[in-house]
C-alpha atoms as a PDB file:
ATOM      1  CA  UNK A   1       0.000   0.000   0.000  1.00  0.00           C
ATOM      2  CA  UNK A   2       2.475   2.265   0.841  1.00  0.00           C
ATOM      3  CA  UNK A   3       4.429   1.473  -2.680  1.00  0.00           C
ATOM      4  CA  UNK A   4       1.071   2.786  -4.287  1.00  0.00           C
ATOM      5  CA  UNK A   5       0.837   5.858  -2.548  1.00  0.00           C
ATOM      6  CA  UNK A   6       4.550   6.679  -3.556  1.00  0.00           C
ATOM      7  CA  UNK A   7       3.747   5.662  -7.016  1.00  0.00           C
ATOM      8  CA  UNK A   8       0.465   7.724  -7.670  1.00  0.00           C
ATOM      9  CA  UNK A   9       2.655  10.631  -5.228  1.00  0.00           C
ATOM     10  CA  UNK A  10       4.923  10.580  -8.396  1.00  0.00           C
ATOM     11  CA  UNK A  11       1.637  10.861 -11.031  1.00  0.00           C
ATOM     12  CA  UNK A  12       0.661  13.599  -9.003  1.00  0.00           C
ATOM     13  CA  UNK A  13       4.105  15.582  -9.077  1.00  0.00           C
ATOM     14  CA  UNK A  14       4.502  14.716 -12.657  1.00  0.00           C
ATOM     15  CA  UNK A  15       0.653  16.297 -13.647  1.00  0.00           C
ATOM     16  CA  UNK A  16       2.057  19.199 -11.506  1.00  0.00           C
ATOM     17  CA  UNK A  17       4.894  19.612 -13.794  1.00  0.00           C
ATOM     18  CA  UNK A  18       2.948  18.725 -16.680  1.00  0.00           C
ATOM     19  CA  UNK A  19       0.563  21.706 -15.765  1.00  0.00           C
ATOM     20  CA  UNK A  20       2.522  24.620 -16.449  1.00  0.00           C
ATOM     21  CA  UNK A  21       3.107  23.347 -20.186  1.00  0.00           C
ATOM     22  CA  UNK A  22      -0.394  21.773 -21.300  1.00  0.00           C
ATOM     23  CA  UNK A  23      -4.052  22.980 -20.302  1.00  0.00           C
ATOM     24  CA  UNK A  24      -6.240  20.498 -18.033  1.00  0.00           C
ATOM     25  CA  UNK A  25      -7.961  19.064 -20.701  1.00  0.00           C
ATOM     26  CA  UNK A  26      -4.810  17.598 -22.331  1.00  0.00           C
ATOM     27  CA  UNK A  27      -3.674  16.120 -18.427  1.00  0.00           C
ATOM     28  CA  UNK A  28      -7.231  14.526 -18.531  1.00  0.00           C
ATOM     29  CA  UNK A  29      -6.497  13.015 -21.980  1.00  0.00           C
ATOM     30  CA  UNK A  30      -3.128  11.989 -21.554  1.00  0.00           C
ATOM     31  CA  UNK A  31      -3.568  10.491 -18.024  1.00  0.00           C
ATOM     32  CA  UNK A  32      -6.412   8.418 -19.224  1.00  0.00           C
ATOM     33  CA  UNK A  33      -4.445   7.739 -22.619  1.00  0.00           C
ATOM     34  CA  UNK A  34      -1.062   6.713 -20.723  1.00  0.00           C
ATOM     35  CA  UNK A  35      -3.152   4.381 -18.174  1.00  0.00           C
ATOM     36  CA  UNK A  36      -5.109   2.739 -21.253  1.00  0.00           C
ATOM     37  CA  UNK A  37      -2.167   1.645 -22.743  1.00  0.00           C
ATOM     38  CA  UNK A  38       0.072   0.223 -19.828  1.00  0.00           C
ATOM     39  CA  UNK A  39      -3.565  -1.683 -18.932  1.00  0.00           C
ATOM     40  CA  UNK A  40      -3.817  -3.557 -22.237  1.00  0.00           C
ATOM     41  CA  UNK A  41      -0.349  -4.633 -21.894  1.00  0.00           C
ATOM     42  CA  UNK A  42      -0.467  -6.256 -18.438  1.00  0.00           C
ATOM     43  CA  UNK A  43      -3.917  -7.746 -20.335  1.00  0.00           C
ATOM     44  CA  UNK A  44      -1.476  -9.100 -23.135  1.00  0.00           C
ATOM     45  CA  UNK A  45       0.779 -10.071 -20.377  1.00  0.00           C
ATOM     46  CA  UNK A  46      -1.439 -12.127 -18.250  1.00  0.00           C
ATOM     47  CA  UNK A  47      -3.198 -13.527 -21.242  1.00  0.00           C
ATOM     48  CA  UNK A  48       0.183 -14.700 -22.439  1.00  0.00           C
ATOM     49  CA  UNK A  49       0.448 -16.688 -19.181  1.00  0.00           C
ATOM     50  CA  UNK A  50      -3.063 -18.509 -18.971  1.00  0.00           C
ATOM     51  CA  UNK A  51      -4.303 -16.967 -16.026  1.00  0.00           C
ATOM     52  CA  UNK A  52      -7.564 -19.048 -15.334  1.00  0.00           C
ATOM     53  CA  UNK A  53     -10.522 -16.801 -15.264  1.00  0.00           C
ATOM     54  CA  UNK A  54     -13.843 -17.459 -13.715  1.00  0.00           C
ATOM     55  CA  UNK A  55     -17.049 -17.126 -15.206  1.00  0.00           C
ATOM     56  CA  UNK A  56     -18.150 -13.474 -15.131  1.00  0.00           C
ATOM     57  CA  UNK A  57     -22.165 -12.112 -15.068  1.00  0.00           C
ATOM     58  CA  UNK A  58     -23.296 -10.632 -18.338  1.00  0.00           C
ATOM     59  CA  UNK A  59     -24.579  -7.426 -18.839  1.00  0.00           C
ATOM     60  CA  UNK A  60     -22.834  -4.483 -16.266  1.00  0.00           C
ATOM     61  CA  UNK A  61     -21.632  -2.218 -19.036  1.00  0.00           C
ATOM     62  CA  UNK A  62     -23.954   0.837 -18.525  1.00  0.00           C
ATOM     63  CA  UNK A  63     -22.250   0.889 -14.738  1.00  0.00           C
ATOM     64  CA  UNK A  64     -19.027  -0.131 -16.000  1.00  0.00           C
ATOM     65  CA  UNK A  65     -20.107   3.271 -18.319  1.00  0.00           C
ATOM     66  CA  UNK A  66     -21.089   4.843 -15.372  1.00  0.00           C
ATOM     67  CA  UNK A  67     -18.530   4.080 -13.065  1.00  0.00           C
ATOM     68  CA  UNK A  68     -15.478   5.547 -15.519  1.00  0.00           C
ATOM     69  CA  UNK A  69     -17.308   8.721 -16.101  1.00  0.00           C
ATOM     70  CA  UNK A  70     -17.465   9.484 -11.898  1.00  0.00           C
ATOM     71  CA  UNK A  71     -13.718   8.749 -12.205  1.00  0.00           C
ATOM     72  CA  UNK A  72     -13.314  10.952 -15.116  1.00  0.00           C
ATOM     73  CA  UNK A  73     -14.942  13.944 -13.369  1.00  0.00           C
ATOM     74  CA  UNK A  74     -13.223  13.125  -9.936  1.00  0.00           C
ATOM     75  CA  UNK A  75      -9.743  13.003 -11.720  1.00  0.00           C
ATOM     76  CA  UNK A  76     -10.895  16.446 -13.579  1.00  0.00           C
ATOM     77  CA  UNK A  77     -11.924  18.163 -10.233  1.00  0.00           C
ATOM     78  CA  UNK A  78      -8.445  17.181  -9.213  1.00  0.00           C
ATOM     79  CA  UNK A  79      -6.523  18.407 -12.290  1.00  0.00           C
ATOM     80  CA  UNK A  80      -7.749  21.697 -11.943  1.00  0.00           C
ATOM     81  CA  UNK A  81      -6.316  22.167  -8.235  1.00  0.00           C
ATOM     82  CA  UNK A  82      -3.410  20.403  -9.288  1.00  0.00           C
ATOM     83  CA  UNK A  83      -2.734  23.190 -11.430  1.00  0.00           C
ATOM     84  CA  UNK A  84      -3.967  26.020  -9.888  1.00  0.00           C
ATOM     85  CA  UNK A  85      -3.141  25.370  -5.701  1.00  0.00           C
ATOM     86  CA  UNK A  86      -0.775  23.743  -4.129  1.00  0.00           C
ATOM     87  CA  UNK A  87      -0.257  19.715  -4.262  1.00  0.00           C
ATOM     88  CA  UNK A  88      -0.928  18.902  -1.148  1.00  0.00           C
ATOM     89  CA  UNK A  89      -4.152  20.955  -0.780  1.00  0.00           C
ATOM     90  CA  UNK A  90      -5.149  19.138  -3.659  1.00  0.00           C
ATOM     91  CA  UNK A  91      -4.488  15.829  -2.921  1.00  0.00           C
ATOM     92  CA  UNK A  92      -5.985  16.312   0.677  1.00  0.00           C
ATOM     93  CA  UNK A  93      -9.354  17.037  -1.100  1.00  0.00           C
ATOM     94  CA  UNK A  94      -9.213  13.670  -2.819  1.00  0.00           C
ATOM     95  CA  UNK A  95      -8.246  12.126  -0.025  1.00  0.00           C
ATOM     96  CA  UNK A  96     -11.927  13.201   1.738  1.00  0.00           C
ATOM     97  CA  UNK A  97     -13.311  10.596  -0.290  1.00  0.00           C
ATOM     98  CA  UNK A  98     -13.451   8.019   2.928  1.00  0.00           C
ATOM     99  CA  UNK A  99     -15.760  10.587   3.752  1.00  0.00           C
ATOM    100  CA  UNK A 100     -18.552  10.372   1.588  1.00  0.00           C
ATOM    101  CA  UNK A 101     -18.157   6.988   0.641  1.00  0.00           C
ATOM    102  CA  UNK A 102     -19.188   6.694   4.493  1.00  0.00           C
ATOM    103  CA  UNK A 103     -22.048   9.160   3.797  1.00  0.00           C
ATOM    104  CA  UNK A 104     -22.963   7.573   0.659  1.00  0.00           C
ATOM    105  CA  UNK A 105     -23.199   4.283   1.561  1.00  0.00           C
ATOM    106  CA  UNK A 106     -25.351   5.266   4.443  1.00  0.00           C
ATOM    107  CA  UNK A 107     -28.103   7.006   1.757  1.00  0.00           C
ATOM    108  CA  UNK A 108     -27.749   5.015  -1.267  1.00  0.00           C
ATOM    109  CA  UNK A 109     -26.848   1.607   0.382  1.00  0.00           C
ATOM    110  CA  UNK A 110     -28.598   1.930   3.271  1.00  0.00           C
ATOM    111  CA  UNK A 111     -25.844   0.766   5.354  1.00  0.00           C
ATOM    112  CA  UNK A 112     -25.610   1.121   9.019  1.00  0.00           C
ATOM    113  CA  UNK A 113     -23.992   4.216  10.375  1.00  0.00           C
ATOM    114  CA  UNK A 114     -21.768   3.214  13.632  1.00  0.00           C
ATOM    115  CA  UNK A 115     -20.602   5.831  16.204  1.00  0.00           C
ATOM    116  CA  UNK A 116     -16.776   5.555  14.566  1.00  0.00           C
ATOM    117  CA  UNK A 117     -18.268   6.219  11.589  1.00  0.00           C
ATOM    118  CA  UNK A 118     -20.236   9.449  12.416  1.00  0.00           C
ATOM    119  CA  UNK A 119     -17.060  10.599  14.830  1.00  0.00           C
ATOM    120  CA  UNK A 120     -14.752  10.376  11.547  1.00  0.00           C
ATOM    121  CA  UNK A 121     -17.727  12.621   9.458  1.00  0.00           C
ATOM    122  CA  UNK A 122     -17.461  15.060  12.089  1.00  0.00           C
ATOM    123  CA  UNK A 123     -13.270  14.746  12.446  1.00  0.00           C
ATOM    124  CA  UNK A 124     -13.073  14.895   8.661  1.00  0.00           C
ATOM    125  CA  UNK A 125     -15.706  18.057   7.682  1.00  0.00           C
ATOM    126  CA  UNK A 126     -13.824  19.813  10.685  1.00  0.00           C
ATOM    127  CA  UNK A 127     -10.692  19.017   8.242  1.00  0.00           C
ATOM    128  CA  UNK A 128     -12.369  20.022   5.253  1.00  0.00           C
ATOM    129  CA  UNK A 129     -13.769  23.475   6.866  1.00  0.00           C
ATOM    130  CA  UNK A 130      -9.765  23.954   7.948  1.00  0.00           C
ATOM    131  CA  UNK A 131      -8.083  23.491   4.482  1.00  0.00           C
ATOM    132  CA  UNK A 132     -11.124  25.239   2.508  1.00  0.00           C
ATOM    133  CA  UNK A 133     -11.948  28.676   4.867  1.00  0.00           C
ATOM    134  CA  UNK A 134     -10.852  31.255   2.389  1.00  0.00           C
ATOM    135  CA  UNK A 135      -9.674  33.328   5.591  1.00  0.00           C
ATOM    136  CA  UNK A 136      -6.871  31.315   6.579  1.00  0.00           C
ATOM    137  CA  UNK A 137      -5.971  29.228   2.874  1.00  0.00           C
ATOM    138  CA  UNK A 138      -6.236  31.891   0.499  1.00  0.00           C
ATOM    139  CA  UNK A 139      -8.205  29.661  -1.493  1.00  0.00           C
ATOM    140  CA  UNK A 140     -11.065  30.144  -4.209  1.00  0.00           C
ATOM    141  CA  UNK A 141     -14.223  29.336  -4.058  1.00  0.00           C
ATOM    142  CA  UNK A 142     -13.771  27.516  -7.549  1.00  0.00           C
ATOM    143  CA  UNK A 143     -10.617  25.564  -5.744  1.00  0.00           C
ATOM    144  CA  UNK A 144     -13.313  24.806  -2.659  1.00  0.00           C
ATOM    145  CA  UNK A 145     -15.703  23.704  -5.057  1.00  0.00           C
ATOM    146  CA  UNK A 146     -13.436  21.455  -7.461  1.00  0.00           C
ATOM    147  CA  UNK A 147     -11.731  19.992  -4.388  1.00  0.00           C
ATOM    148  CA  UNK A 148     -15.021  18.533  -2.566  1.00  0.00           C
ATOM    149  CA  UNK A 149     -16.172  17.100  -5.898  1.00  0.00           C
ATOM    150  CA  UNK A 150     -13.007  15.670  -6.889  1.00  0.00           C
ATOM    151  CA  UNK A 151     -14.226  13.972  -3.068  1.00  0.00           C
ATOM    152  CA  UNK A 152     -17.006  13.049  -4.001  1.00  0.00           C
ATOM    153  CA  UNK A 153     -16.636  12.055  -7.046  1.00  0.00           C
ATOM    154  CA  UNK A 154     -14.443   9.771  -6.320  1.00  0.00           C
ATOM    155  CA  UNK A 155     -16.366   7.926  -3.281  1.00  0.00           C
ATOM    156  CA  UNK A 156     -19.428   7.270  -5.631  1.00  0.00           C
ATOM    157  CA  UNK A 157     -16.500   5.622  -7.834  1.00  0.00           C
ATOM    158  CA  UNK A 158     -15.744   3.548  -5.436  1.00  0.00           C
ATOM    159  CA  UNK A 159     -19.576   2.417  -4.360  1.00  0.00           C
ATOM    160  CA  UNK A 160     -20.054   1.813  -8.009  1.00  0.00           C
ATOM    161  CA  UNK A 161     -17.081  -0.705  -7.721  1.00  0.00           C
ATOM    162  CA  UNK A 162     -19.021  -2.549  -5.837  1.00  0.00           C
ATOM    163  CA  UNK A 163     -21.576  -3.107  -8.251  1.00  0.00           C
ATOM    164  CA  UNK A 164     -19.103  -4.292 -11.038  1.00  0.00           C
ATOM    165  CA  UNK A 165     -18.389  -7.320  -8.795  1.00  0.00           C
ATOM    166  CA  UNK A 166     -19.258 -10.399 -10.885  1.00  0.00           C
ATOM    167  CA  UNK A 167     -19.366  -8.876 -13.971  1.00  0.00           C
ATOM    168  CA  UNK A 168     -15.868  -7.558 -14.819  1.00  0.00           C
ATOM    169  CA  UNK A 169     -11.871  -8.090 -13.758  1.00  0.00           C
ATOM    170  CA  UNK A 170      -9.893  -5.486 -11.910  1.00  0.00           C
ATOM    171  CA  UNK A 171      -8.184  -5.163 -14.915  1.00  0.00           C
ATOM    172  CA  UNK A 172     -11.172  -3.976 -17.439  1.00  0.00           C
ATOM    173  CA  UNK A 173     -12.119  -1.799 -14.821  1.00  0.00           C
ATOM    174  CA  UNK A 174      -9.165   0.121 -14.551  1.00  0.00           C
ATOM    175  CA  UNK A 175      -8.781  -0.184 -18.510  1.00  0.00           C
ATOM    176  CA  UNK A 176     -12.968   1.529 -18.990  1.00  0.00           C
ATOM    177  CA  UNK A 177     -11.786   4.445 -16.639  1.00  0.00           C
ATOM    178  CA  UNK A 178      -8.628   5.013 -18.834  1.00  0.00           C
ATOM    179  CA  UNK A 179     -10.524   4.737 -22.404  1.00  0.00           C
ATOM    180  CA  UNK A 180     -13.404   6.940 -20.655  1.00  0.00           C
ATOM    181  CA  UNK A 181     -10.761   9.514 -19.351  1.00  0.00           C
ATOM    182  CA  UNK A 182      -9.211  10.159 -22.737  1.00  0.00           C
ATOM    183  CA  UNK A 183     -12.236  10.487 -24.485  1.00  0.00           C
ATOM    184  CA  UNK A 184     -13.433  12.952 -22.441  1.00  0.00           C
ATOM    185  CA  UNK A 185     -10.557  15.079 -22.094  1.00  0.00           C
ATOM    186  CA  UNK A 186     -10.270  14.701 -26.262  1.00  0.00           C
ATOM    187  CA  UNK A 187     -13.488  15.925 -26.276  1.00  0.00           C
ATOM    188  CA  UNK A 188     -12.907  18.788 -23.843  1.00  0.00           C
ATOM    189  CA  UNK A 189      -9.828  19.318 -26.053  1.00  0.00           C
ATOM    190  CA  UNK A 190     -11.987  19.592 -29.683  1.00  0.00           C
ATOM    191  CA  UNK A 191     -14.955  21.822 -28.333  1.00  0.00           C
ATOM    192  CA  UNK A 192     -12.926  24.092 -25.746  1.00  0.00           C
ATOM    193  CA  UNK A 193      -9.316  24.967 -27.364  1.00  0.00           C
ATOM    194  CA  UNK A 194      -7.374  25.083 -30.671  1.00  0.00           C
ATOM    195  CA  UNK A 195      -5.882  21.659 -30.900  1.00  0.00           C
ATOM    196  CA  UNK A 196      -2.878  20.462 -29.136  1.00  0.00           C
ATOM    197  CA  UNK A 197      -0.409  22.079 -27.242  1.00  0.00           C
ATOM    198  CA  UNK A 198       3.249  21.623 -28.485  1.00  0.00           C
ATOM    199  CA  UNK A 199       5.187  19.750 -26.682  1.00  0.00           C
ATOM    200  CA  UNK A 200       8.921  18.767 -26.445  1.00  0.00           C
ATOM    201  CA  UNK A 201      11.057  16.149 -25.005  1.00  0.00           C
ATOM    202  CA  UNK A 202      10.290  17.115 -21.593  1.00  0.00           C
ATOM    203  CA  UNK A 203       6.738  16.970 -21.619  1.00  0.00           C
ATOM    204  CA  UNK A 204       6.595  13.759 -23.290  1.00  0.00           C
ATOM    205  CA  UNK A 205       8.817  12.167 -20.620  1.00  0.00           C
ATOM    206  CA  UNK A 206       7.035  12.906 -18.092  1.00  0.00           C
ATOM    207  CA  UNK A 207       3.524  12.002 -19.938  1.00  0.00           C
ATOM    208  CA  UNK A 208       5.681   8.830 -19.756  1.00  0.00           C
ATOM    209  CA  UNK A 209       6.018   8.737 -15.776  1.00  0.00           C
ATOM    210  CA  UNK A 210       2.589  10.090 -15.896  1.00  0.00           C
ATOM    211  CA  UNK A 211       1.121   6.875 -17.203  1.00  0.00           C
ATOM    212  CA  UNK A 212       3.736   4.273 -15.591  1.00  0.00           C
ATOM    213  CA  UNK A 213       3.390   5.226 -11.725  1.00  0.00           C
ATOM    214  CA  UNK A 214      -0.245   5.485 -11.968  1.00  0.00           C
ATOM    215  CA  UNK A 215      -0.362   2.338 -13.618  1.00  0.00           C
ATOM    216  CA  UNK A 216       2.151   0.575 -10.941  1.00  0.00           C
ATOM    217  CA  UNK A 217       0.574   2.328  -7.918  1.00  0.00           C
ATOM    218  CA  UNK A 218      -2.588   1.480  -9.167  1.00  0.00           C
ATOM    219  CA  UNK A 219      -1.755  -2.530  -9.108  1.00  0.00           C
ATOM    220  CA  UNK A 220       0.370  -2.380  -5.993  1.00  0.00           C
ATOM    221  CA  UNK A 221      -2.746  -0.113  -3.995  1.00  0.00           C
ATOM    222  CA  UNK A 222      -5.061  -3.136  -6.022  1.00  0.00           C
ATOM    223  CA  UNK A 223      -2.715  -5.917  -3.958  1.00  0.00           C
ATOM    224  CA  UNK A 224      -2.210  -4.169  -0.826  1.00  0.00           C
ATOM    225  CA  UNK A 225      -6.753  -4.491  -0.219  1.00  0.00           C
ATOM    226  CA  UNK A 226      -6.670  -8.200  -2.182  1.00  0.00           C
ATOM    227  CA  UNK A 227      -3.994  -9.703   0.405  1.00  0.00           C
ATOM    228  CA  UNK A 228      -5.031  -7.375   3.267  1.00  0.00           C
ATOM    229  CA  UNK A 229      -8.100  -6.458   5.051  1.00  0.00           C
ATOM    230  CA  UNK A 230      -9.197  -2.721   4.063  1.00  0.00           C
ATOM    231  CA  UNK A 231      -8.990  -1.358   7.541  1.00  0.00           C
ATOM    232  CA  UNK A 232      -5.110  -2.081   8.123  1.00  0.00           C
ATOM    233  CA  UNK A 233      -3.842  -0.760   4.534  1.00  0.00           C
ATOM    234  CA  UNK A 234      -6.636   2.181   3.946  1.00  0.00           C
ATOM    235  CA  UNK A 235      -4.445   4.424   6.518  1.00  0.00           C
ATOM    236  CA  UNK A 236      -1.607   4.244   4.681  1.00  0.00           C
ATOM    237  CA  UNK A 237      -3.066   5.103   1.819  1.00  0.00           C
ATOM    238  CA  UNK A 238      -3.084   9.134   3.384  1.00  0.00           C
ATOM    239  CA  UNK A 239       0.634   8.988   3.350  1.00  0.00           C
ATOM    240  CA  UNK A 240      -0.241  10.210  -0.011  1.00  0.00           C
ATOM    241  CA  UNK A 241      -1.470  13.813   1.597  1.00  0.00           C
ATOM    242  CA  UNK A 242       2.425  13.758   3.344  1.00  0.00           C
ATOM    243  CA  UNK A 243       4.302  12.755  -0.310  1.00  0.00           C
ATOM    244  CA  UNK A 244       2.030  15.247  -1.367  1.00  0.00           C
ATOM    245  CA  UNK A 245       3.043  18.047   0.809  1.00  0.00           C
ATOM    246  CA  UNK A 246       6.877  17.351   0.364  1.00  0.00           C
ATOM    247  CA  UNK A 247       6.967  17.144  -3.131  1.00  0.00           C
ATOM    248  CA  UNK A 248       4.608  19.809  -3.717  1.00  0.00           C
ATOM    249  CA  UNK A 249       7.239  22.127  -1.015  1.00  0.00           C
ATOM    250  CA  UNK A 250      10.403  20.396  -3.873  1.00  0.00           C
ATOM    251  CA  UNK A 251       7.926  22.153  -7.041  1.00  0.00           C
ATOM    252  CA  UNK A 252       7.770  24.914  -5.918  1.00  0.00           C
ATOM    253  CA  UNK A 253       4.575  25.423  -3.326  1.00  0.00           C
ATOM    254  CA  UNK A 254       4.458  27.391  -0.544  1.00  0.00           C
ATOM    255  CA  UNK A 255       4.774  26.072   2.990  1.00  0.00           C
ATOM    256  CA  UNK A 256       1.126  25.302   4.143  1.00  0.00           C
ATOM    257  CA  UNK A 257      -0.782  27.633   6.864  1.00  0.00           C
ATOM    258  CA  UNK A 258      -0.896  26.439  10.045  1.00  0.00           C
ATOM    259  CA  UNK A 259      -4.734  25.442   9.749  1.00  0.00           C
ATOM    260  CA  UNK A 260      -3.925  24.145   6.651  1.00  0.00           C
ATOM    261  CA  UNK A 261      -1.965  21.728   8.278  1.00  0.00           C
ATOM    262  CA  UNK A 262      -4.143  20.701  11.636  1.00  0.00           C
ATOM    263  CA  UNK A 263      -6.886  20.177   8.649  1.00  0.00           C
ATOM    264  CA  UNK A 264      -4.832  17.516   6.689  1.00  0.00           C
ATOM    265  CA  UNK A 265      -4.082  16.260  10.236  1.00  0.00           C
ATOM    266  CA  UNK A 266      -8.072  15.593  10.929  1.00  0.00           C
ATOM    267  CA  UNK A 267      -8.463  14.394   7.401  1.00  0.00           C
ATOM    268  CA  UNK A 268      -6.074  11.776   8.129  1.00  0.00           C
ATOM    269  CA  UNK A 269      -7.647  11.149  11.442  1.00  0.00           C
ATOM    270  CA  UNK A 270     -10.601  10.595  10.033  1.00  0.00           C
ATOM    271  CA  UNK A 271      -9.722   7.966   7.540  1.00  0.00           C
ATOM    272  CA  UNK A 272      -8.153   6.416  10.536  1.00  0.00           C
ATOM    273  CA  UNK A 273     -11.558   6.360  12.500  1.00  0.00           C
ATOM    274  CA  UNK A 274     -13.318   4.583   9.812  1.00  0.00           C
ATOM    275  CA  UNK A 275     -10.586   1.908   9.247  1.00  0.00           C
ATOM    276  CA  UNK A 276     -10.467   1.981  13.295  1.00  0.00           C
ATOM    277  CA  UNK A 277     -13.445  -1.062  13.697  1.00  0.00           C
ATOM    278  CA  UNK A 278     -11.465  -2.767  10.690  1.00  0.00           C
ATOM    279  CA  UNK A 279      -8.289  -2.874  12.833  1.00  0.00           C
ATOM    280  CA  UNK A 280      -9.661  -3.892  16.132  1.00  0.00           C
ATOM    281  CA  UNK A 281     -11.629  -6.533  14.061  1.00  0.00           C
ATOM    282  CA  UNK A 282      -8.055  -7.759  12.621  1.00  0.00           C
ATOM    283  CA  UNK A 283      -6.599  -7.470  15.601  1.00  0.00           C
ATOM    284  CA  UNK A 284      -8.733  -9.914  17.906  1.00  0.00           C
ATOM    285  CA  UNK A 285      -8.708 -12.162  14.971  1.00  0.00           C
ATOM    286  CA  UNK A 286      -5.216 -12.558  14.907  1.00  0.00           C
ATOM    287  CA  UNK A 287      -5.083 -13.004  18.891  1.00  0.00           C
ATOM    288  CA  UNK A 288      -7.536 -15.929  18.580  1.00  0.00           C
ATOM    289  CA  UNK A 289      -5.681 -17.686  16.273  1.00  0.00           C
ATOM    290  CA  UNK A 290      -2.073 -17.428  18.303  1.00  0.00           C
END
């Protein structure tokens, strides 16, 4: 887990640097371009080997649809703080998404809301309130906005993973959002500006690390929850707000406000709160079977 937050900590850095030379449309495109074609050859790959597959449902495509356009606009909302605020900022808005996946699944999947649960709401909109009060961050209200859907966004992503079970591989998921990505920011490209931007050697190199750490962190963060329980490697998954923060400080950002930084802190905290029944869960399991 903590190899895939490095690895997408290096996507992010790289879409930082790629942001001062191409417009957001051309990150989406790219991104989603870079990802499609790194997916197809670990498809080639495991083909190649005879991986035994089971028997998947038919039908699922309109979710499967569905499911890579919430990405899309999640990765979008994040693109445009990427650019315009500082890294960590940014990434600490994605990171919400524990959040209102907890919220969501209460309303849409109607499942129970425990006390940990509703403490780590409260912990993380105190968080959210912290890193978004225009007072103390200097933020937008654009940046606000962008950074609670690239949130949300991204938690109704994840629900609608859930609904894929059965009917489609880890790997044609991940492939969907990539072809869905592109297409949108190509489109975003043809009806919003005049073609491509130029680029040179530099931007095409790290369009390169672009598409090969979000492809490795991607199958490393896809390991860490099939060979571990979600509540012992979600946490580490924040360390991405911390990568974030450092190499964001190497770019170029400004050091953080102080309420900037107690915010992250709560955001964290609250990730932790949710995974906290997970752990304890883990935990007596583990002493039973000593």
């Amino acid at each position: 887990m903590l190899l895939g937050a490095v690895f997408f900590s290096f996507m992010n850095s790289a879409l930082k640097v790629l942001s001062n030379s191409i417009t957001i449309n051309e990150n989406l495109f790219f991104r989603g371009i870079t990802m499609a074609l790194f997916v197809l050859i670990l498809i080639y790959i495991k083909k190649q080997k005879k991986h035994k597959t089971h028997q998947n449902k038919k039908g699922g495509w309109g979710k499967l649809i569905f499911r890579g356009i919430l990405g899309s606009s999640s990765l979008y909302a994040m693109l445009y703080n990427i650019e315009t605020i500082s890294l960590g900022t940014s990434v600490a808005f994605a990171e919400t998404a524990p959040i209102w996946t907890a919220i969501f699944a209460f309303l849409i999947l109607k499942e129970r809301l425990t006390f940990s649960i509703i403490s780590s709401v409260i912990v993380g909109f105190i968080g959210v309130i912290l890193i978004s009060n225009p007072e103390t961050s200097n933020l937008k209200t654009i940046n606000i906005i962008y950074g609670i859907l690239s949130g949300v966004f991204a938690s109704l992503a994840f629900i609608s993973i859930r609904a894929l079970r059965g009917y489609f591989d880890d790997l044609t998921i991940m492939l969907s959002f990539g072809v869905i990505a592109s297409l949108m920011g190509l489109v975003l490209i043809f009806f919003t500006q005049d073609g491509f931007s130029s680029l040179n050697f530099k931007n095409w190199f790290f369009i390169f690390v672009v598409g090969i750490s979000g492809t490795i962190g991607q199958y490393y963060i896809t390991r860490a929850y099939t060979f571990a329980p979600p509540g012992v490697v979600a946490p580490i998954d924040y360390t991405r707000i911390i990568f974030g923060l450092i190499f964001g400080i190497i770019l170029g950002d400004a050091i953080p406000d102080i309420f900037s930084i107690i915010g992250m802190f709560f955001i964290v905290l609250s990730g932790i709160l949710i995974a906290m029944p997970f752990i304890i869960q883990e935990f007596k399991r583990k002493k039973v079977t000593k």
